[in-house]
PDB file of N, CA and C in Angstrom:
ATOM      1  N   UNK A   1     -20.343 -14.415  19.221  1.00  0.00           N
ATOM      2  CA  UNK A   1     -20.415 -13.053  18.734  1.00  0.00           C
ATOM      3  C   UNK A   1     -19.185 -12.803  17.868  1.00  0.00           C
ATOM      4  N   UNK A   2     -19.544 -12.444  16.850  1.00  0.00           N
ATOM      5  CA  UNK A   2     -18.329 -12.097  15.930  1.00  0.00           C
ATOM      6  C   UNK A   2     -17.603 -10.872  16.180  1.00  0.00           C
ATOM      7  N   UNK A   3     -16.686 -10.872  15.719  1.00  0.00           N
ATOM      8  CA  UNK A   3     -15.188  -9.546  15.994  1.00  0.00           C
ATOM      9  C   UNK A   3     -16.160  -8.195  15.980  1.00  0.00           C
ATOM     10  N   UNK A   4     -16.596  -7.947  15.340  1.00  0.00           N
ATOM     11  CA  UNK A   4     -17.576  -6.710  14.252  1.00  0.00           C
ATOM     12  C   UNK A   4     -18.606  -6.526  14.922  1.00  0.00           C
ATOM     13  N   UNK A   5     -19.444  -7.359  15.909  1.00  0.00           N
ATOM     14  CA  UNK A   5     -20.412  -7.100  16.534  1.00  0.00           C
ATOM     15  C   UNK A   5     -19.919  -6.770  18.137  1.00  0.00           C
ATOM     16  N   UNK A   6     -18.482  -6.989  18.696  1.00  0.00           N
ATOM     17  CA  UNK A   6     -18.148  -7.011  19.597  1.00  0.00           C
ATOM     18  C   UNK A   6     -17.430  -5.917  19.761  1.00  0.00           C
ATOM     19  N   UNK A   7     -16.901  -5.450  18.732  1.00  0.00           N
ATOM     20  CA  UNK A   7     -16.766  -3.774  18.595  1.00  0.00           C
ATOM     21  C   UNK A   7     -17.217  -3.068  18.414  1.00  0.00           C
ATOM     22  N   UNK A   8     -18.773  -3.030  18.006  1.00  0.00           N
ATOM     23  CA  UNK A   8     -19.829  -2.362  17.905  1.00  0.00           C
ATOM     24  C   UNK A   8     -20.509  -2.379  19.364  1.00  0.00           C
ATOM     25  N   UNK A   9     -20.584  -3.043  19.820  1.00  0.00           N
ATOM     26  CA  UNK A   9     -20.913  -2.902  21.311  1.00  0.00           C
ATOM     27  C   UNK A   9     -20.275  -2.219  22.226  1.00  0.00           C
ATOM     28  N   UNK A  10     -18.553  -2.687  22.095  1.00  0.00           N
ATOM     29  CA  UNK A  10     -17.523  -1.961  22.814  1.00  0.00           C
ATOM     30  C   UNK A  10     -18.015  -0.289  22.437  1.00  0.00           C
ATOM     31  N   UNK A  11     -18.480  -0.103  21.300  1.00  0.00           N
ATOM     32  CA  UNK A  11     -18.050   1.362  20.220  1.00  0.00           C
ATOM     33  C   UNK A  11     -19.867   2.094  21.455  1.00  0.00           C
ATOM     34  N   UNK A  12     -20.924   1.260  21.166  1.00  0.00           N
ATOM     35  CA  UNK A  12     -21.761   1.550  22.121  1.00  0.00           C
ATOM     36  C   UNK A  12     -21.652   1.816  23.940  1.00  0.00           C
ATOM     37  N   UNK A  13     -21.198   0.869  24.340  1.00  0.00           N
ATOM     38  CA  UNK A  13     -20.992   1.073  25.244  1.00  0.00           C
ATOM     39  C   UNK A  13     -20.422   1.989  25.711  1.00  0.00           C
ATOM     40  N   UNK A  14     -19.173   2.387  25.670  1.00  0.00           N
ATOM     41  CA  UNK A  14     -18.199   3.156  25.716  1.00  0.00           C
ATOM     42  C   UNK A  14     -19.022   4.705  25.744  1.00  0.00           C
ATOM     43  N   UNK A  15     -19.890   4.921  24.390  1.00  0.00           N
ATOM     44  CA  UNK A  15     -20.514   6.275  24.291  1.00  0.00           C
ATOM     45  C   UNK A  15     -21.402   6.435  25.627  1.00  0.00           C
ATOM     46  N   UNK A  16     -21.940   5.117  25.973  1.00  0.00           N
ATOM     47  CA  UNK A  16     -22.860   5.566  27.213  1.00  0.00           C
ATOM     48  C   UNK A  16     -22.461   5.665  28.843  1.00  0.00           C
ATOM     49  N   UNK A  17     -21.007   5.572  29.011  1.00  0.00           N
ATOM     50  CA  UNK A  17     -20.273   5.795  29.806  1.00  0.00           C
ATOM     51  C   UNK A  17     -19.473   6.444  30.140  1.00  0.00           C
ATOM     52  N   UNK A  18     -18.990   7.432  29.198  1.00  0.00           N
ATOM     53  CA  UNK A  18     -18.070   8.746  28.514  1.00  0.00           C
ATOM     54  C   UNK A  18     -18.629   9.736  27.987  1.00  0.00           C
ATOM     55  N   UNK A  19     -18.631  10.628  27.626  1.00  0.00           N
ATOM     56  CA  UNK A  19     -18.925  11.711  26.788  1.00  0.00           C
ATOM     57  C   UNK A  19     -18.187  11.380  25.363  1.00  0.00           C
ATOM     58  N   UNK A  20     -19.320  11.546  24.498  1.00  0.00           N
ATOM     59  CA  UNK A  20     -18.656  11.399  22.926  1.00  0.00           C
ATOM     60  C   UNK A  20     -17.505  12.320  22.719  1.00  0.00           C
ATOM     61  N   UNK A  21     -17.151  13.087  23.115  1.00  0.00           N
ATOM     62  CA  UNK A  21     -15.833  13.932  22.605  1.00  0.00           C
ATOM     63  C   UNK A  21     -14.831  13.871  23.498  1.00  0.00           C
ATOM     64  N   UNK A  22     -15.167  13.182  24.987  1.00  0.00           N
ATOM     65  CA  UNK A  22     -14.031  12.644  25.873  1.00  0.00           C
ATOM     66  C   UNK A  22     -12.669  12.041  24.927  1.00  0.00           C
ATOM     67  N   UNK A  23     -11.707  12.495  25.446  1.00  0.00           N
ATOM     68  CA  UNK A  23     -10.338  11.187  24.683  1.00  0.00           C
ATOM     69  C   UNK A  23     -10.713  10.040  25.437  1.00  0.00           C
ATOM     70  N   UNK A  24     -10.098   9.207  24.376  1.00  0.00           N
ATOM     71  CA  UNK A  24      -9.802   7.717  24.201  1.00  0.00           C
ATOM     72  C   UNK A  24      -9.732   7.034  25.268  1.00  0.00           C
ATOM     73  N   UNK A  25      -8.620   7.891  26.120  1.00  0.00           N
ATOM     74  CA  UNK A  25      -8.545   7.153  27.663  1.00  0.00           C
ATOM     75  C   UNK A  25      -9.612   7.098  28.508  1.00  0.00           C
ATOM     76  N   UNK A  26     -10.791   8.386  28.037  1.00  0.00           N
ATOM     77  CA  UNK A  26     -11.903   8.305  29.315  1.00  0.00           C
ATOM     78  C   UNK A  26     -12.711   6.939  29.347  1.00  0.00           C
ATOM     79  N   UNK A  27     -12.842   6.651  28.353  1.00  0.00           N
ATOM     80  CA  UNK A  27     -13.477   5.438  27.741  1.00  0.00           C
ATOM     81  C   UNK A  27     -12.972   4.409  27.887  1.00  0.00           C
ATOM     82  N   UNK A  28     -11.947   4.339  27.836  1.00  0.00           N
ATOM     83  CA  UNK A  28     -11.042   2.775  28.324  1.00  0.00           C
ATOM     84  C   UNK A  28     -11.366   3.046  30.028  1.00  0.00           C
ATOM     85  N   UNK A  29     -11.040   3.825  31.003  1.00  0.00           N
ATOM     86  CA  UNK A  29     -11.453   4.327  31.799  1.00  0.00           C
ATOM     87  C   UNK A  29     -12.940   3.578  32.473  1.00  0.00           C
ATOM     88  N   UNK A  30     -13.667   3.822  31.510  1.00  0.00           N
ATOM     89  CA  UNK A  30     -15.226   3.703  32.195  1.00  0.00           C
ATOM     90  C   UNK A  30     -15.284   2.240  32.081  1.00  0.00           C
ATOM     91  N   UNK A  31     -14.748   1.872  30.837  1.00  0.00           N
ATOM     92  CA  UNK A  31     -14.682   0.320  30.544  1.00  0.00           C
ATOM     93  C   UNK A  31     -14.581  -0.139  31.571  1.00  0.00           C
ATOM     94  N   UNK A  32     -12.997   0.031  31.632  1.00  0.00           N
ATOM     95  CA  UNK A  32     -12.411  -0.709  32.864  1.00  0.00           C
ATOM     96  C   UNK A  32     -13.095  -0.792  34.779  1.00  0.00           C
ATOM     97  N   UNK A  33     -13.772   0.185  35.009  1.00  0.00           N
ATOM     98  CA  UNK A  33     -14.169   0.456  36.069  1.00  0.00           C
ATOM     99  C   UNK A  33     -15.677  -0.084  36.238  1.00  0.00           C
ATOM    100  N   UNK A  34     -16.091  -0.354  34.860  1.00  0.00           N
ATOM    101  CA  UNK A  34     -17.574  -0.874  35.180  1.00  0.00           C
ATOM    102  C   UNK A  34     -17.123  -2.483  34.822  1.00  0.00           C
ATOM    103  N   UNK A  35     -16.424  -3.054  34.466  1.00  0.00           N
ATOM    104  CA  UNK A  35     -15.947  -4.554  34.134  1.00  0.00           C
ATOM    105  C   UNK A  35     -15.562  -4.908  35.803  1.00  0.00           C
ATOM    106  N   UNK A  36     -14.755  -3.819  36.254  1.00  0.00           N
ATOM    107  CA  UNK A  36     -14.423  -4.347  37.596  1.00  0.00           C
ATOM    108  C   UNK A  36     -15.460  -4.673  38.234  1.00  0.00           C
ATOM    109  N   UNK A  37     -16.743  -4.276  38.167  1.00  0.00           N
ATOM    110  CA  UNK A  37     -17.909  -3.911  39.588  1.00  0.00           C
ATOM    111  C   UNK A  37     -17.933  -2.684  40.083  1.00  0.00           C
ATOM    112  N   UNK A  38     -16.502  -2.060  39.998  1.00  0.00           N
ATOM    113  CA  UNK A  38     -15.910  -1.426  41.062  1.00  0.00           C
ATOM    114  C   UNK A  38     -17.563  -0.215  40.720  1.00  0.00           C
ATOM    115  N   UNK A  39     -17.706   0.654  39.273  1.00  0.00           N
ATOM    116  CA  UNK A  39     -18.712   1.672  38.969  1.00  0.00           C
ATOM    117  C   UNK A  39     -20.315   1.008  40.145  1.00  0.00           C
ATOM    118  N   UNK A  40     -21.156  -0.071  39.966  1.00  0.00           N
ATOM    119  CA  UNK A  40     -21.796  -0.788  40.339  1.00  0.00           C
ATOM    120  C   UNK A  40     -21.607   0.127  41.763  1.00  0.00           C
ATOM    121  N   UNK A  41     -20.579  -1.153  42.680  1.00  0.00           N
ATOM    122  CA  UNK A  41     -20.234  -0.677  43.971  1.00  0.00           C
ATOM    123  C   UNK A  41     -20.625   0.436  44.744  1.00  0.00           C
ATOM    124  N   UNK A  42     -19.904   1.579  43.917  1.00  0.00           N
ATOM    125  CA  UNK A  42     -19.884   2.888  43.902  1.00  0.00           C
ATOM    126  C   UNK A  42     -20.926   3.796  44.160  1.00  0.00           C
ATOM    127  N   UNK A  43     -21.554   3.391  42.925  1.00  0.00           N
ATOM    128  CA  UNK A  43     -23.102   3.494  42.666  1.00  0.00           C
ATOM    129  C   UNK A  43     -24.352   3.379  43.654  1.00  0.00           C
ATOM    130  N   UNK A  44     -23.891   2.108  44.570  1.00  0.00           N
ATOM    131  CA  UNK A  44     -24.839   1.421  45.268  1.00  0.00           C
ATOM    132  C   UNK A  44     -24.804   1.746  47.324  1.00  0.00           C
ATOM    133  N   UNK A  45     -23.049   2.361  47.131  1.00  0.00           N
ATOM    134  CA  UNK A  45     -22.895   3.002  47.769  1.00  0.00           C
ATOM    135  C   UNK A  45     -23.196   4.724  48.404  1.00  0.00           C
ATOM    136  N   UNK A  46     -23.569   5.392  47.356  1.00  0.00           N
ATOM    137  CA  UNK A  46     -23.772   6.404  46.665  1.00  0.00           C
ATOM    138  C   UNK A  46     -25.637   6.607  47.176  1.00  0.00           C
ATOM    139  N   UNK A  47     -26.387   5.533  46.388  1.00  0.00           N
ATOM    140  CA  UNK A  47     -27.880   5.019  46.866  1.00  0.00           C
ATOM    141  C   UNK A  47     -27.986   5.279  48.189  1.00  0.00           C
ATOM    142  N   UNK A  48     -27.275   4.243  48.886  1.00  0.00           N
ATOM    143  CA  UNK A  48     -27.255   3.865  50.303  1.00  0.00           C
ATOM    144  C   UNK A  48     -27.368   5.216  51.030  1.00  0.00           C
ATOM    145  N   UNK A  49     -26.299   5.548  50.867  1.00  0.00           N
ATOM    146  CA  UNK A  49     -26.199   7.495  51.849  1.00  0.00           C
ATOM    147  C   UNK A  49     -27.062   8.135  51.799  1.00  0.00           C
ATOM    148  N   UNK A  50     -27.712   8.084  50.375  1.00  0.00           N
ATOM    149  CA  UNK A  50     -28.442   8.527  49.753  1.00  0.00           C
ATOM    150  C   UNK A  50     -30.092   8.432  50.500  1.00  0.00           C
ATOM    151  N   UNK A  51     -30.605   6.854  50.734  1.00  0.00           N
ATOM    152  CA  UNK A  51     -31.357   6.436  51.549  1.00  0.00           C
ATOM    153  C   UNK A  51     -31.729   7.442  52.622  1.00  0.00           C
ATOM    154  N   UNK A  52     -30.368   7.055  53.373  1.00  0.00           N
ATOM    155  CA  UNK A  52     -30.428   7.652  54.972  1.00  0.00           C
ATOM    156  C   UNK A  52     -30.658   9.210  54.975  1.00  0.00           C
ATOM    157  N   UNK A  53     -30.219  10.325  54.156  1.00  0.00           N
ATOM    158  CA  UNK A  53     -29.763  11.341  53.805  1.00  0.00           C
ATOM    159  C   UNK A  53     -30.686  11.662  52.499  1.00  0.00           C
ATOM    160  N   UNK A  54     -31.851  11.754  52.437  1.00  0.00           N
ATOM    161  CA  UNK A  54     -32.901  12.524  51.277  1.00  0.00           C
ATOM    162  C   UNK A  54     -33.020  13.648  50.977  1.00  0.00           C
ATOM    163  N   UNK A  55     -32.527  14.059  50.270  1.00  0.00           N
ATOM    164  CA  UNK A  55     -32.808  15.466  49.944  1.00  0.00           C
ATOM    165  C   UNK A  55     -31.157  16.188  49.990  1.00  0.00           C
ATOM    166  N   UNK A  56     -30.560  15.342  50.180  1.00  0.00           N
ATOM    167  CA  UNK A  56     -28.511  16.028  50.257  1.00  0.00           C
ATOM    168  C   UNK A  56     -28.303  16.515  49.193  1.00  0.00           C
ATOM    169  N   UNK A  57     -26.930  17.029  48.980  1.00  0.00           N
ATOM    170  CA  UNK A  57     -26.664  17.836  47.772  1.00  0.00           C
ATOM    171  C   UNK A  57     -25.310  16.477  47.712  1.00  0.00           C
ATOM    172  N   UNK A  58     -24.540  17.287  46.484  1.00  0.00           N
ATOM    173  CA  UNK A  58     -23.876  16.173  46.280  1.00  0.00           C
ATOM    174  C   UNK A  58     -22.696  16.179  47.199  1.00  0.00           C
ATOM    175  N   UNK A  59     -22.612  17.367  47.643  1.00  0.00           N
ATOM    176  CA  UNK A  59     -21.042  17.420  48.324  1.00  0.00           C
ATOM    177  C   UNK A  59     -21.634  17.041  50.132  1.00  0.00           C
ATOM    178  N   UNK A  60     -22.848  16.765  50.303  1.00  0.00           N
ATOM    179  CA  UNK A  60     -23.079  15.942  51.741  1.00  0.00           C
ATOM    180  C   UNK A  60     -22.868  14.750  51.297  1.00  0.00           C
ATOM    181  N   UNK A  61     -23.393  14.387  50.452  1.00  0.00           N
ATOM    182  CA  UNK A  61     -23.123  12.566  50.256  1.00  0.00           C
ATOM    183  C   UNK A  61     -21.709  12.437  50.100  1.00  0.00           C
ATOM    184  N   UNK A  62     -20.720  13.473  49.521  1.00  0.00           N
ATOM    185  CA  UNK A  62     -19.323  12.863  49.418  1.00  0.00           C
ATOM    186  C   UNK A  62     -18.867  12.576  50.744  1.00  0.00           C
ATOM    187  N   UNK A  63     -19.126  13.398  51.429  1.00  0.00           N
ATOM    188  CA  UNK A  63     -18.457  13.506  52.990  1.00  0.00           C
ATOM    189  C   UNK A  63     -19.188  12.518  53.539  1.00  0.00           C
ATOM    190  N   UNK A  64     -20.513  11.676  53.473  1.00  0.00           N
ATOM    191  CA  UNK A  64     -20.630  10.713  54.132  1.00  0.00           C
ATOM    192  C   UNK A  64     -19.854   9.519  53.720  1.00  0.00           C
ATOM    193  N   UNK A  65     -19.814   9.265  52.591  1.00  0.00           N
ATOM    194  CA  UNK A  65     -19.125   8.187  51.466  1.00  0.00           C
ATOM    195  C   UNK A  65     -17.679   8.167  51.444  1.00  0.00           C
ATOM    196  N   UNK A  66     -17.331   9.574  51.837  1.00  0.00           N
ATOM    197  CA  UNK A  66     -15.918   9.649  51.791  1.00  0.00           C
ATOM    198  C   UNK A  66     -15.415  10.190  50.795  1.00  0.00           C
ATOM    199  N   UNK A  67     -15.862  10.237  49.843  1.00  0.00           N
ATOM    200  CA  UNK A  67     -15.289  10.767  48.056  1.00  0.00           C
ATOM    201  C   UNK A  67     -15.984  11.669  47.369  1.00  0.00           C
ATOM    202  N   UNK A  68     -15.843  13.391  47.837  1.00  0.00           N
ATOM    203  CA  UNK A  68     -16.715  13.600  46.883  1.00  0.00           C
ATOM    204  C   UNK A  68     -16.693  13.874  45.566  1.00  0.00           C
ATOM    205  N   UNK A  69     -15.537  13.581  44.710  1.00  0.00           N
ATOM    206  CA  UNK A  69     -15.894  13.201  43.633  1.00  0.00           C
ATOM    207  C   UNK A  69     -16.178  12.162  43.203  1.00  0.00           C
ATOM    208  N   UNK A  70     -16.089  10.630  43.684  1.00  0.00           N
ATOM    209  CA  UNK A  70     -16.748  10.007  43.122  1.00  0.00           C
ATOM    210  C   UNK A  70     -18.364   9.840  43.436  1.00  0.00           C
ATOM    211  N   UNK A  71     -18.780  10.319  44.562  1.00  0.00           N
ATOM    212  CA  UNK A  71     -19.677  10.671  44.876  1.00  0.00           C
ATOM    213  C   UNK A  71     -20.763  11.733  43.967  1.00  0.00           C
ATOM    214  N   UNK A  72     -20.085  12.416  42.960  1.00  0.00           N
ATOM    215  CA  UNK A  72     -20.001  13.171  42.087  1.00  0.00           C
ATOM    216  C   UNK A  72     -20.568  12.654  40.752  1.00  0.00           C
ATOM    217  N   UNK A  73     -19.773  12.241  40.585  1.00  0.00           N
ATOM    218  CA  UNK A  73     -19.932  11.091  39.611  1.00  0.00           C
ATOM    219  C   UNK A  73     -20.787  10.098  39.758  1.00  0.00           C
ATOM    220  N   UNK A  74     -21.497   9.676  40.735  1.00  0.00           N
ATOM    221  CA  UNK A  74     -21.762   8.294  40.634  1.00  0.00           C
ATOM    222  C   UNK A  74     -23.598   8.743  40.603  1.00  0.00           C
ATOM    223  N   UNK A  75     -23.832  10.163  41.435  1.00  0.00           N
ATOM    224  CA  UNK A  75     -25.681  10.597  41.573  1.00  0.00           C
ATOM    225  C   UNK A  75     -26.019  10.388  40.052  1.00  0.00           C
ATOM    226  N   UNK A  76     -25.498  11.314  39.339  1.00  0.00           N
ATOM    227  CA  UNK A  76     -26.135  10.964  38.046  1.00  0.00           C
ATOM    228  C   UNK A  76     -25.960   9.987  37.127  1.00  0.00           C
ATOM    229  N   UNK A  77     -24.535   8.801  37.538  1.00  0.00           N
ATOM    230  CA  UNK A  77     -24.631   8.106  37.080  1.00  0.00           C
ATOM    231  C   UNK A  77     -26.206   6.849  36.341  1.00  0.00           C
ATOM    232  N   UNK A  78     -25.933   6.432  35.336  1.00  0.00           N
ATOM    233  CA  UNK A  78     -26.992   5.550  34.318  1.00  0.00           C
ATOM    234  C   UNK A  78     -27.355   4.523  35.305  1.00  0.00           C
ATOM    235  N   UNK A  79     -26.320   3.862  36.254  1.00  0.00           N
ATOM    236  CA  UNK A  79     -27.120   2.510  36.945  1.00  0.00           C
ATOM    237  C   UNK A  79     -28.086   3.312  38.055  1.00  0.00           C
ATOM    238  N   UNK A  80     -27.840   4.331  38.165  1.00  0.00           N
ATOM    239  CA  UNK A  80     -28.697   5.005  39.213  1.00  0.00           C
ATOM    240  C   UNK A  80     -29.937   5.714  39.083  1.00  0.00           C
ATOM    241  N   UNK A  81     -30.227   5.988  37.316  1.00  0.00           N
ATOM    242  CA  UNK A  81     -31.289   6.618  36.473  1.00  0.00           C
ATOM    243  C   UNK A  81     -32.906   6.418  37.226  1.00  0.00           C
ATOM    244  N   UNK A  82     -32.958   4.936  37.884  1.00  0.00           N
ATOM    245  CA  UNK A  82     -34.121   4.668  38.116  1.00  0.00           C
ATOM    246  C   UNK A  82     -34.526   4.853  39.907  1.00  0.00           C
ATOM    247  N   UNK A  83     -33.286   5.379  40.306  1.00  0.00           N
ATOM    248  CA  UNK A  83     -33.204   5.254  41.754  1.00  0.00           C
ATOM    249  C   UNK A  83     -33.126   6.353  42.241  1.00  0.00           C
ATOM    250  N   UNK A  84     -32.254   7.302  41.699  1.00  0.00           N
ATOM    251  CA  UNK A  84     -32.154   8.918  42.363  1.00  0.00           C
ATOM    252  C   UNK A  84     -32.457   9.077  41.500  1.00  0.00           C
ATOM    253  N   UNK A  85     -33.047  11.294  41.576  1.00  0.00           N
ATOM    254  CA  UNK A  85     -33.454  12.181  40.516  1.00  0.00           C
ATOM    255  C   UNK A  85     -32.686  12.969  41.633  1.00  0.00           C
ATOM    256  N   UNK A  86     -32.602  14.162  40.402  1.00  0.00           N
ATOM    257  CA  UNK A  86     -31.675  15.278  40.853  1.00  0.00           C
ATOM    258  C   UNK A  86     -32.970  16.461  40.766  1.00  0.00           C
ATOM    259  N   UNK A  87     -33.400  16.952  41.975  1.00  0.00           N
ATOM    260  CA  UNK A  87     -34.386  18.140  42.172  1.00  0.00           C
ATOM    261  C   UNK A  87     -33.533  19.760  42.178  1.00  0.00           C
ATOM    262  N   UNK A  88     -34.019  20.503  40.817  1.00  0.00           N
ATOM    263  CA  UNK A  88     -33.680  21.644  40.895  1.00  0.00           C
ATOM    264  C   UNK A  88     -34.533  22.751  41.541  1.00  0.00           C
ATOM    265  N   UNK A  89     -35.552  22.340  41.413  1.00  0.00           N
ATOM    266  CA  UNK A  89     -36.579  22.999  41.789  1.00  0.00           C
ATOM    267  C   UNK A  89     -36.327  23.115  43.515  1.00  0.00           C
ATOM    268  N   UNK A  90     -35.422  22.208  44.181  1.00  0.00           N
ATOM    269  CA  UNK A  90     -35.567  22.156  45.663  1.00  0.00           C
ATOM    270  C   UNK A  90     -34.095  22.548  46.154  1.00  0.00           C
ATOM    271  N   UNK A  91     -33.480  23.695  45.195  1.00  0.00           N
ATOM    272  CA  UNK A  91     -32.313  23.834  45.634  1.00  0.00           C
ATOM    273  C   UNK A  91     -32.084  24.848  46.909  1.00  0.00           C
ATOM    274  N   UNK A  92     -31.305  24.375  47.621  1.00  0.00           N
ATOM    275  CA  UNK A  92     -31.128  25.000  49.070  1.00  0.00           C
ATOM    276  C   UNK A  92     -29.561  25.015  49.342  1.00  0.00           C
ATOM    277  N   UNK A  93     -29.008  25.762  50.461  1.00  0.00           N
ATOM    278  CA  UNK A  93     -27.632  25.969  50.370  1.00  0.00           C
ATOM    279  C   UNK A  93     -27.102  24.762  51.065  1.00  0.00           C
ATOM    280  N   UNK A  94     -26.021  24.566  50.221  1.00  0.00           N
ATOM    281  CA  UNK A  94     -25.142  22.869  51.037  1.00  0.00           C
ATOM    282  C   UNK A  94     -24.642  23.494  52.205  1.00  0.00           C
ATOM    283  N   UNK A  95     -24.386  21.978  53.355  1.00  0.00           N
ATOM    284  CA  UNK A  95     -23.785  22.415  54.571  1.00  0.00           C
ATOM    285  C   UNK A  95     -22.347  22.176  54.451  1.00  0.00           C
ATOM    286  N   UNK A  96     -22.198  21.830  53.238  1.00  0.00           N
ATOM    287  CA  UNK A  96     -20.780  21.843  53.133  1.00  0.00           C
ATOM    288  C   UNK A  96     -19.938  22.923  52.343  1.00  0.00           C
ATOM    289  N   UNK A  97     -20.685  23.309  51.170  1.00  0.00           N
ATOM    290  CA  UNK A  97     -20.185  24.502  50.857  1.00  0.00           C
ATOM    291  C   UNK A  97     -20.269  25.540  50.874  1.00  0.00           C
ATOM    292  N   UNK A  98     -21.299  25.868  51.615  1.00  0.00           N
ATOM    293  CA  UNK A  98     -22.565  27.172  51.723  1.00  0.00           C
ATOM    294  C   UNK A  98     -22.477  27.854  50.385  1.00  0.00           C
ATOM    295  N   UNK A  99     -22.833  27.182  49.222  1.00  0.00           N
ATOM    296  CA  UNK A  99     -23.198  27.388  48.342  1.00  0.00           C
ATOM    297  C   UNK A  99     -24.730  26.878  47.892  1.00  0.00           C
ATOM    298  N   UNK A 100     -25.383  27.711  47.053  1.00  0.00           N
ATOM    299  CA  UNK A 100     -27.118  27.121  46.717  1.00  0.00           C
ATOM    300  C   UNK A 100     -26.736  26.172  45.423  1.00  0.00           C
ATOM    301  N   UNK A 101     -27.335  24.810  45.675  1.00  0.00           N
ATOM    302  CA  UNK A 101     -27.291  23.582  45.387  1.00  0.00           C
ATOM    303  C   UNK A 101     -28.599  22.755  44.987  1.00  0.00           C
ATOM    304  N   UNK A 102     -28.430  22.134  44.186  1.00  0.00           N
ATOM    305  CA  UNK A 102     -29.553  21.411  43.749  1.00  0.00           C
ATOM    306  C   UNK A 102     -29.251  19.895  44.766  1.00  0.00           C
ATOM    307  N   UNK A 103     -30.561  19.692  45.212  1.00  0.00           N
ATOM    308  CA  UNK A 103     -30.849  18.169  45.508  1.00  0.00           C
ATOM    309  C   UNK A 103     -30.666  17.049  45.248  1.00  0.00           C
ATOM    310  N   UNK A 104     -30.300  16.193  46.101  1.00  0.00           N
ATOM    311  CA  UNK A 104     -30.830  14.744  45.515  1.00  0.00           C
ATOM    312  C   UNK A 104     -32.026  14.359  46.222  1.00  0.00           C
ATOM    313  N   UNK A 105     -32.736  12.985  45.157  1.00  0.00           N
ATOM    314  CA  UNK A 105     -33.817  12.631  46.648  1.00  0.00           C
ATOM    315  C   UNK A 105     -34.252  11.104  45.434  1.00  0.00           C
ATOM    316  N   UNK A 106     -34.276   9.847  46.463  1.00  0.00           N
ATOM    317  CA  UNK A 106     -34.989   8.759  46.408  1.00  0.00           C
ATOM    318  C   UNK A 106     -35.827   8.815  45.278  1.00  0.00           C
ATOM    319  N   UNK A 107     -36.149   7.754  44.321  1.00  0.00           N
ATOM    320  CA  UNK A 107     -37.239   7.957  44.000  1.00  0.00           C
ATOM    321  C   UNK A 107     -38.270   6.816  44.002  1.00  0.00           C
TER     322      UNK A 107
END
């Protein structure tokens, strides 16, 4: 792969892991965290709770997972596009924030 096609990918990638108007660092950021596995991991961890726990909001899955922001981050995450959906239509109040919350649930 030549220089030019490998920065065009980097230049792709990057957009689908960041927000286009994020700074520079968010993007080195996502890079770095999905090169590790570590995003993957996260992700799959995220699923898992997710499994056991159908229909949670996001701030139950943090507290099972431990993180709820990355927990946060990771429901709507892209590796997860085909695995969770986020139900608005089934929003009910979290037991964690007693706030009204949209769903997650399996798909």
């Amino acid at each position: 792969m030549s220089t030019g096609q490998q920065m065009m990918l980097h230049q792709v990638r990057s957009l689908t892991l960041a927000r286009r108007r994020d700074p520079v660092t968010s993007h080195i950021a996502a890079e770095k965290i999905t090169d590790s596995g570590k995003r993957q991991s996260q992700s799959d961890r995220v699923y898992a709770a997710l499994k056991d726990h159908d229909g949670a909001t996001s701030a139950e899955i943090g507290v099972i997972v431990g993180d709820r922001h990355m927990a946060a981050r990771r429901l709507p995450d892209p590796s997860n596009i085909h695995r969770i959906r986020q139900d608005r239509n089934r929003m009910r109040i979290c037991k964690q924030t007693g706030s009204l919350s949209v769903t997650w649930w399996i798909i």
